[in-house]
C-alpha atoms as a PDB file:
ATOM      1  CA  UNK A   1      93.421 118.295  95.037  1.00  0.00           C
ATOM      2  CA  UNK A   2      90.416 119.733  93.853  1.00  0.00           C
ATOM      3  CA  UNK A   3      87.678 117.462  91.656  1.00  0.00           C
ATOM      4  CA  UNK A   4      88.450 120.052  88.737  1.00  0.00           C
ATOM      5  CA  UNK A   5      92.657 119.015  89.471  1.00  0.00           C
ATOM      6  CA  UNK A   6      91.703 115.375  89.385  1.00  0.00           C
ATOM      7  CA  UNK A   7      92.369 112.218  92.057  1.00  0.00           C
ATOM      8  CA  UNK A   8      94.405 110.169  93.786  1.00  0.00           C
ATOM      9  CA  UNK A   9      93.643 106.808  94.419  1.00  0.00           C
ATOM     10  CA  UNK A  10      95.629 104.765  96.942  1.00  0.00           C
ATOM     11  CA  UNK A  11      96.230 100.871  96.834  1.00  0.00           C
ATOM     12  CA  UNK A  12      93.750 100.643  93.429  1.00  0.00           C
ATOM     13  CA  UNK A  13      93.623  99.152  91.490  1.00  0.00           C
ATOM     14  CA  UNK A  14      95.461  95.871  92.652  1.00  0.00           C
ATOM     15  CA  UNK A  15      95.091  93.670  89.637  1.00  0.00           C
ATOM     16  CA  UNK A  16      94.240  93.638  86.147  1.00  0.00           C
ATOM     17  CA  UNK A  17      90.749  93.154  86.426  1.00  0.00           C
ATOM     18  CA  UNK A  18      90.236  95.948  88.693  1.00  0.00           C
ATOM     19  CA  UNK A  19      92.261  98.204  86.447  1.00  0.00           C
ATOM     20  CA  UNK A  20      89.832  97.436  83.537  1.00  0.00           C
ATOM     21  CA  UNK A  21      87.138  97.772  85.384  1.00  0.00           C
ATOM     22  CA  UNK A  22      88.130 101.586  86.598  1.00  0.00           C
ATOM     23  CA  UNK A  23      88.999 102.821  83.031  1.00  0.00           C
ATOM     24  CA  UNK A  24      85.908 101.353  81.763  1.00  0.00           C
ATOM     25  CA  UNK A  25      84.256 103.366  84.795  1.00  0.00           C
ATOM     26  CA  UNK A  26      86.423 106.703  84.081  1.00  0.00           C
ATOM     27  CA  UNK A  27      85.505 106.403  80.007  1.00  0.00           C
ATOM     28  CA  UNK A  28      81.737 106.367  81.115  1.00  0.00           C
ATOM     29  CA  UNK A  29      81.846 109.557  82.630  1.00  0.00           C
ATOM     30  CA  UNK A  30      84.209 111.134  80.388  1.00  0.00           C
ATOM     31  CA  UNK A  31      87.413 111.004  82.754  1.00  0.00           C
ATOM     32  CA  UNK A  32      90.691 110.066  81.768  1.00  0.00           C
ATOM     33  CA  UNK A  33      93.522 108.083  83.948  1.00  0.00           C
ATOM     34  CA  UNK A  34      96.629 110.237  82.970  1.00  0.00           C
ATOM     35  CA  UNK A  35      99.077 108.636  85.585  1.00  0.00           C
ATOM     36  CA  UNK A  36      99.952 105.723  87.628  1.00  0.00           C
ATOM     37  CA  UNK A  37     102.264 105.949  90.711  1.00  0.00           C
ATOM     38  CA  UNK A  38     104.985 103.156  91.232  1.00  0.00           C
ATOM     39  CA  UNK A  39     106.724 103.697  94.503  1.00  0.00           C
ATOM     40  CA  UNK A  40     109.719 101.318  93.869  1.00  0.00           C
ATOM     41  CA  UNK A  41     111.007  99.246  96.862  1.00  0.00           C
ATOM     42  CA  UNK A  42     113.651  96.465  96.568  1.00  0.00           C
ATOM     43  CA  UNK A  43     111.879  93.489  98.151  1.00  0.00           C
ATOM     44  CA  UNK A  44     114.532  92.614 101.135  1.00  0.00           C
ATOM     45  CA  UNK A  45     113.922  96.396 102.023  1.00  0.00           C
ATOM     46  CA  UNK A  46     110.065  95.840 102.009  1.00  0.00           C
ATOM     47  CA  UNK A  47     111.249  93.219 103.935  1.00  0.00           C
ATOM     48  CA  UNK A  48     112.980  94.955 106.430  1.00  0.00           C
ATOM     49  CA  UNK A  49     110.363  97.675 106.790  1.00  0.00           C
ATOM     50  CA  UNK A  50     107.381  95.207 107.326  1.00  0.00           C
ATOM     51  CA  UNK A  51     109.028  93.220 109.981  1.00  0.00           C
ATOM     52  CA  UNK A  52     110.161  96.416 112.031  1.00  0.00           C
ATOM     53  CA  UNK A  53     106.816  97.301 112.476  1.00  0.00           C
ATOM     54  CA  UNK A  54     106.165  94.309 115.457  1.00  0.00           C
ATOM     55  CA  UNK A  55     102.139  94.192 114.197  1.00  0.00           C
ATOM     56  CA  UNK A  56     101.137  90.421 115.423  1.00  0.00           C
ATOM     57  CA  UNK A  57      99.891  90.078 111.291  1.00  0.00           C
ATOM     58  CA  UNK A  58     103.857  91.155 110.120  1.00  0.00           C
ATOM     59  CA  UNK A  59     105.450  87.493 110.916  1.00  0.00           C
ATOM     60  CA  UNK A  60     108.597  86.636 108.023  1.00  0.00           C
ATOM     61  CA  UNK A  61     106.001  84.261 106.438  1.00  0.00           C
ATOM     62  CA  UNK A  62     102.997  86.605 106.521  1.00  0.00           C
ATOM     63  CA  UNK A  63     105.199  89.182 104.889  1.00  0.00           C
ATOM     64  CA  UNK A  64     106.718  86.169 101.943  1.00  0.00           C
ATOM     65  CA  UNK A  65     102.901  85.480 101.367  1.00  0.00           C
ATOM     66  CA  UNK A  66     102.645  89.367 100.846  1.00  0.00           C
ATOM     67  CA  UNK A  67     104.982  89.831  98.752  1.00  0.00           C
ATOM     68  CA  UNK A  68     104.433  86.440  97.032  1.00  0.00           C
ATOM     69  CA  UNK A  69     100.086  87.992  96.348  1.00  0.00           C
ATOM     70  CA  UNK A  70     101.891  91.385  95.131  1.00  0.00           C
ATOM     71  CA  UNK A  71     103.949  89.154  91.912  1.00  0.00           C
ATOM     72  CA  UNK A  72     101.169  87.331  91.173  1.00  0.00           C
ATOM     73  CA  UNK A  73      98.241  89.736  91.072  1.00  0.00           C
ATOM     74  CA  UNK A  74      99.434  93.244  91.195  1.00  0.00           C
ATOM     75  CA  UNK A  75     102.922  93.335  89.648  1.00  0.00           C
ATOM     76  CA  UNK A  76     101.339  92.641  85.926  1.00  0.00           C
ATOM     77  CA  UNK A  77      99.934  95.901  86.788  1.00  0.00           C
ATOM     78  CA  UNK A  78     103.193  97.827  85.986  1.00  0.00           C
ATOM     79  CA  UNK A  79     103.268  96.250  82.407  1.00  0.00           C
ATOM     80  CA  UNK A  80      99.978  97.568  81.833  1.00  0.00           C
ATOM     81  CA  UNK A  81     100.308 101.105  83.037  1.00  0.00           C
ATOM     82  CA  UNK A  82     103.755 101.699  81.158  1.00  0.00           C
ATOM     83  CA  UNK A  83     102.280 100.118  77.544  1.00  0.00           C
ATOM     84  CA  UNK A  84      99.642 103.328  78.390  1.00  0.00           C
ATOM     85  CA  UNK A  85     102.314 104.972  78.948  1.00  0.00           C
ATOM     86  CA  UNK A  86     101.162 106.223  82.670  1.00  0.00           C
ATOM     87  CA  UNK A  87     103.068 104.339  84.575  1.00  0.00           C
ATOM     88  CA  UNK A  88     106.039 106.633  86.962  1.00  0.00           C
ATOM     89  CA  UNK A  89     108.541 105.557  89.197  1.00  0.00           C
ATOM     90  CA  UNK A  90     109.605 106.687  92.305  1.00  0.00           C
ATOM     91  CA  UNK A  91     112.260 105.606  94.271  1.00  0.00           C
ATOM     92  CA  UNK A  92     110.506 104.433  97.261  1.00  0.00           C
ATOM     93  CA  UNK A  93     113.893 104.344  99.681  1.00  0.00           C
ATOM     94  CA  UNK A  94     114.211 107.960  99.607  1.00  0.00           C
ATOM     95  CA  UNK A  95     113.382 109.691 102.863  1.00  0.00           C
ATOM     96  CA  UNK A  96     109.084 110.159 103.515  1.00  0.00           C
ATOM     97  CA  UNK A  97     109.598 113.813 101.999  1.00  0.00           C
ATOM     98  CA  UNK A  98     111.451 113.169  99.546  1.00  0.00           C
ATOM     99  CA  UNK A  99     109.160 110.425  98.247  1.00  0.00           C
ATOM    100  CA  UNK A 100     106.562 112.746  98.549  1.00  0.00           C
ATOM    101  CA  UNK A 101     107.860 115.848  96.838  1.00  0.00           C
ATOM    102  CA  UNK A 102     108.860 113.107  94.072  1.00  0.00           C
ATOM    103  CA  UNK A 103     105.127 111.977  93.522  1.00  0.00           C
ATOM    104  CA  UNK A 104     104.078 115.696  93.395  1.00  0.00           C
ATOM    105  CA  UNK A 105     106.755 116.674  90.758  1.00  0.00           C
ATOM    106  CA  UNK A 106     105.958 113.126  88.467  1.00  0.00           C
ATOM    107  CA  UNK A 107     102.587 114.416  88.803  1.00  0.00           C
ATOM    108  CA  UNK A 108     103.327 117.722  87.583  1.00  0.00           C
ATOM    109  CA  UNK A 109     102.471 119.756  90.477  1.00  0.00           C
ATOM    110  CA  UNK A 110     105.734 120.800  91.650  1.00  0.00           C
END
């Protein structure tokens, strides 16, 4: 994307302060937040996928603590981006192309 099409950001904000923070940050420069992504993954596939990797940092209680850090700090997140009304799901067991091509057309650029 171009800076005149907008931005992506990846991973951020990962709790609610953050998420303040950044629209405060946006509204000072005149920007707008017009969309938040929500790739949707049941946890016992997140799971799955984590352990499969073999990293030495992916252990089953590594990956609980994970998952446990996600509920507690980032999952409020979802509340606040859909009572904006920004918030989009995708369903993040689809193949890698079709998650993609998803994103692009809740975006509007498909």
């Amino acid at each position: 994307l171009g800076e005149e099409d907008g931005f992506i950001f990846d991973g951020y904000p990962r709790n609610l302060g953050q998420a303040d923070t950044f629209e405060r940050m946006l509204r000072d420069r005149g920007l707008n937040l017009n969309a938040a992504i929500l790739i949707d993954v049941p946890e016992d596939v997140l799971t799955q996928r984590l352990l499969a990797r073999h990293r030495l940092d992916d252990t089953e209680a590594a990956v609980s603590r994970r998952i446990e850090v996600y509920r507690l700090q980032t999952e409020p997140l979802v509340g606040y981006f859909e009572s904006r009304q920004m918030l989009r799901r995708v369903d993040g067991t689809l193949k890698i192309e079709e998650v993609a091509a998803e994103i692009m057309v809740q975006l509007g650029l498909n």
